[in-house]
C-alpha atoms as a PDB file:
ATOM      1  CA  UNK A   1     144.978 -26.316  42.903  1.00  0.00           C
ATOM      2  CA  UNK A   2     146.139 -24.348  46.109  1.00  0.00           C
ATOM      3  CA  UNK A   3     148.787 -21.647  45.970  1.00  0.00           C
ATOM      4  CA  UNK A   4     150.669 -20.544  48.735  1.00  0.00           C
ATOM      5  CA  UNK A   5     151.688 -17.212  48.533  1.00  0.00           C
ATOM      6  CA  UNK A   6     152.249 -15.999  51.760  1.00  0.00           C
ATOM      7  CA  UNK A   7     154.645 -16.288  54.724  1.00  0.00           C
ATOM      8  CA  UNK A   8     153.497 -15.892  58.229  1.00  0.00           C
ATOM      9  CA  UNK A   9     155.939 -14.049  60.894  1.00  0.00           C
ATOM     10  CA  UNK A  10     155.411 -10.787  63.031  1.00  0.00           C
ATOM     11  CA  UNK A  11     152.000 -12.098  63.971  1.00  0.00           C
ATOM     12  CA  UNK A  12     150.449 -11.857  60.621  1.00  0.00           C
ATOM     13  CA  UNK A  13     150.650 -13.795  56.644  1.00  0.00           C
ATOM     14  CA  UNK A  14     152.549 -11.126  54.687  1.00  0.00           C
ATOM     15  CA  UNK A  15     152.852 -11.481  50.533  1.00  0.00           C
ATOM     16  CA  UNK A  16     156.171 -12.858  49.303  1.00  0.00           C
ATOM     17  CA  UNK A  17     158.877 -10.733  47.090  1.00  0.00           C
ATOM     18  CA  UNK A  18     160.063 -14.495  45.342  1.00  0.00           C
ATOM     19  CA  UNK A  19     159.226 -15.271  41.830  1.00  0.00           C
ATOM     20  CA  UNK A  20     160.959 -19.256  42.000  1.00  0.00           C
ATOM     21  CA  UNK A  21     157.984 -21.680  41.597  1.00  0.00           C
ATOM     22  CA  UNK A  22     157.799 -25.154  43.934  1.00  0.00           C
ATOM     23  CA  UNK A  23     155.398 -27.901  43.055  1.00  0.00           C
ATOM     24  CA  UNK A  24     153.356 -29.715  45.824  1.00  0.00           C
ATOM     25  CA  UNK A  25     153.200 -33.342  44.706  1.00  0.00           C
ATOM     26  CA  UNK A  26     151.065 -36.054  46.398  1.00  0.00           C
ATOM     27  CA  UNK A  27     153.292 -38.251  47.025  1.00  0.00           C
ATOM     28  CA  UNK A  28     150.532 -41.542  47.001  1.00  0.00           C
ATOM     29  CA  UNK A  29     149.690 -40.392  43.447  1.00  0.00           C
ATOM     30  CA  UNK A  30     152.542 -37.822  41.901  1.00  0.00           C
ATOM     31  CA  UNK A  31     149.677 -35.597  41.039  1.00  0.00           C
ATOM     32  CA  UNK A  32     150.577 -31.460  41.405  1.00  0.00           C
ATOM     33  CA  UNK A  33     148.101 -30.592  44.436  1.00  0.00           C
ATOM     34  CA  UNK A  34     149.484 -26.726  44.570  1.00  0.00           C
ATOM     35  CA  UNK A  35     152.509 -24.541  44.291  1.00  0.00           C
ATOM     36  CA  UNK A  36     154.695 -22.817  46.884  1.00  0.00           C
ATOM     37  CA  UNK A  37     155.685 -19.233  45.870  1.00  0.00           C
ATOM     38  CA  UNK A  38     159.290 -19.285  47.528  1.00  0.00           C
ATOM     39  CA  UNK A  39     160.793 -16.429  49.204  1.00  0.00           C
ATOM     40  CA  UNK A  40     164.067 -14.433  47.863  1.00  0.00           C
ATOM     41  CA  UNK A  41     166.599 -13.118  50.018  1.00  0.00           C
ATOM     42  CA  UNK A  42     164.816 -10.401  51.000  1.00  0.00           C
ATOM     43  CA  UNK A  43     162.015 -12.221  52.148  1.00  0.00           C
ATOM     44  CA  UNK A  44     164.193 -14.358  53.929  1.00  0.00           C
ATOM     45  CA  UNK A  45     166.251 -11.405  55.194  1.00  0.00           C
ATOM     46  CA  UNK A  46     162.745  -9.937  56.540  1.00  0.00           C
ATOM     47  CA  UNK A  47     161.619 -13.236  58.369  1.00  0.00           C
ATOM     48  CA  UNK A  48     165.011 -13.554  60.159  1.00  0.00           C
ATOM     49  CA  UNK A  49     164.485 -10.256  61.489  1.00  0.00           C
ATOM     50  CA  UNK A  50     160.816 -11.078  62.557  1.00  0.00           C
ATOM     51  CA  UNK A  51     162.525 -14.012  64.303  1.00  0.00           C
ATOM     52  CA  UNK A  52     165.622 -12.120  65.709  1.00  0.00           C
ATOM     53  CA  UNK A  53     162.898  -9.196  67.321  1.00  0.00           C
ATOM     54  CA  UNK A  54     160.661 -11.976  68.680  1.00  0.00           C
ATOM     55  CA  UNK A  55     163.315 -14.229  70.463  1.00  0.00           C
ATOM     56  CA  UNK A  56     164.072 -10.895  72.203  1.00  0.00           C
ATOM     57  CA  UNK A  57     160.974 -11.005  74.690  1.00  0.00           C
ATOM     58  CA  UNK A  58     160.670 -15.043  74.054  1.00  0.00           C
ATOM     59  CA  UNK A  59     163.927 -15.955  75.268  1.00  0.00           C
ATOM     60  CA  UNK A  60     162.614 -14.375  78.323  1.00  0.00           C
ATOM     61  CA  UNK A  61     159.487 -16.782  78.925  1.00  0.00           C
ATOM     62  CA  UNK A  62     159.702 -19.486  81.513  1.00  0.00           C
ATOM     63  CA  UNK A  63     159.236 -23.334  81.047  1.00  0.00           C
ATOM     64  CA  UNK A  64     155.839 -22.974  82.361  1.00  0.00           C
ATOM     65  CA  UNK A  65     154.942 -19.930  80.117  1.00  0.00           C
ATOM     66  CA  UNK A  66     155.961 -21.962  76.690  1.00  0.00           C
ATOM     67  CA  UNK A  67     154.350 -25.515  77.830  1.00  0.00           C
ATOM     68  CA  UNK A  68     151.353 -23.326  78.149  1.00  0.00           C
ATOM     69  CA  UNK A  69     151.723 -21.655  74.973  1.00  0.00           C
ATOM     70  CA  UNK A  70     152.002 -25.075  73.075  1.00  0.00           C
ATOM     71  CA  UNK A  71     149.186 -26.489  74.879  1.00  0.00           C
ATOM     72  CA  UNK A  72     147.169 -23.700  73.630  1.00  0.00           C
ATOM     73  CA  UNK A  73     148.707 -24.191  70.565  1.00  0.00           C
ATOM     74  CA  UNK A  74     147.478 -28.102  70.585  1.00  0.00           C
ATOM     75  CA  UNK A  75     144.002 -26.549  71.781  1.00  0.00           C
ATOM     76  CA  UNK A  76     143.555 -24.666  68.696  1.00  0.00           C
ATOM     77  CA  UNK A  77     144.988 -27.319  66.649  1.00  0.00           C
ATOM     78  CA  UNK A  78     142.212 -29.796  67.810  1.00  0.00           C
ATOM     79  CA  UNK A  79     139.313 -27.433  67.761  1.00  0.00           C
ATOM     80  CA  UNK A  80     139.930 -26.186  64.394  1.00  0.00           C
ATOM     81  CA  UNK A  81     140.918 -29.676  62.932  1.00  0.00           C
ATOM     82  CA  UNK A  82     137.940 -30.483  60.637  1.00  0.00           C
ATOM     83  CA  UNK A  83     139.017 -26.929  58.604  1.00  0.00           C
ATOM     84  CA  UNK A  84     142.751 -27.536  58.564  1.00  0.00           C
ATOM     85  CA  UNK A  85     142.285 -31.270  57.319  1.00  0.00           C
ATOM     86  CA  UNK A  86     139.299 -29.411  54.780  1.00  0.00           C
ATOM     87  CA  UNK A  87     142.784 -26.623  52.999  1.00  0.00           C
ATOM     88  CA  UNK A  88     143.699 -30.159  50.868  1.00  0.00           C
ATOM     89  CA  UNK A  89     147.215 -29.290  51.411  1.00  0.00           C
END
């Protein structure tokens, strides 16, 4: 069963402060595939800040700059398919 632990922001997964418990349930099948550690308010009050300190030098990207960001984005997607579709999430 996968466990999911971890939040991503400022670049990197960080460990979560939340104790609450969320089942992942297939929904073809109702069987529990994993479990989402949620975040408390003070992970949540962390991310926003990630998010607020990002937008900072993002909100000053051009149209070209973030197409070419997603496409990368879609790049790595695509290229690292076979391992994402292998997590079972």
């Amino acid at each position: 069963m996968k466990r999911i632990d971890k939040s991503y922001f400022n670049g990197k997964f960080v460990g979560v402060e939340g104790i609450e418990i969320f089942d992942l349930i297939n929904p073809t099948n109702r069987e529990n595939i994993g479990e989402v550690i949620l975040e408390d308010e003070n992970d949540t009050r962390n991310a926003i800040a990630a998010a607020k300190e990002a937008f900072k030098t993002f909100s000053k990207t051009s149209v070209d700059e973030r197409i070419e960001i997603l496409k990368n984005l879609k790049k790595t997607v695509e290229r690292r398919g076979k391992e994402l579709s292998a997590l079972n999430l």
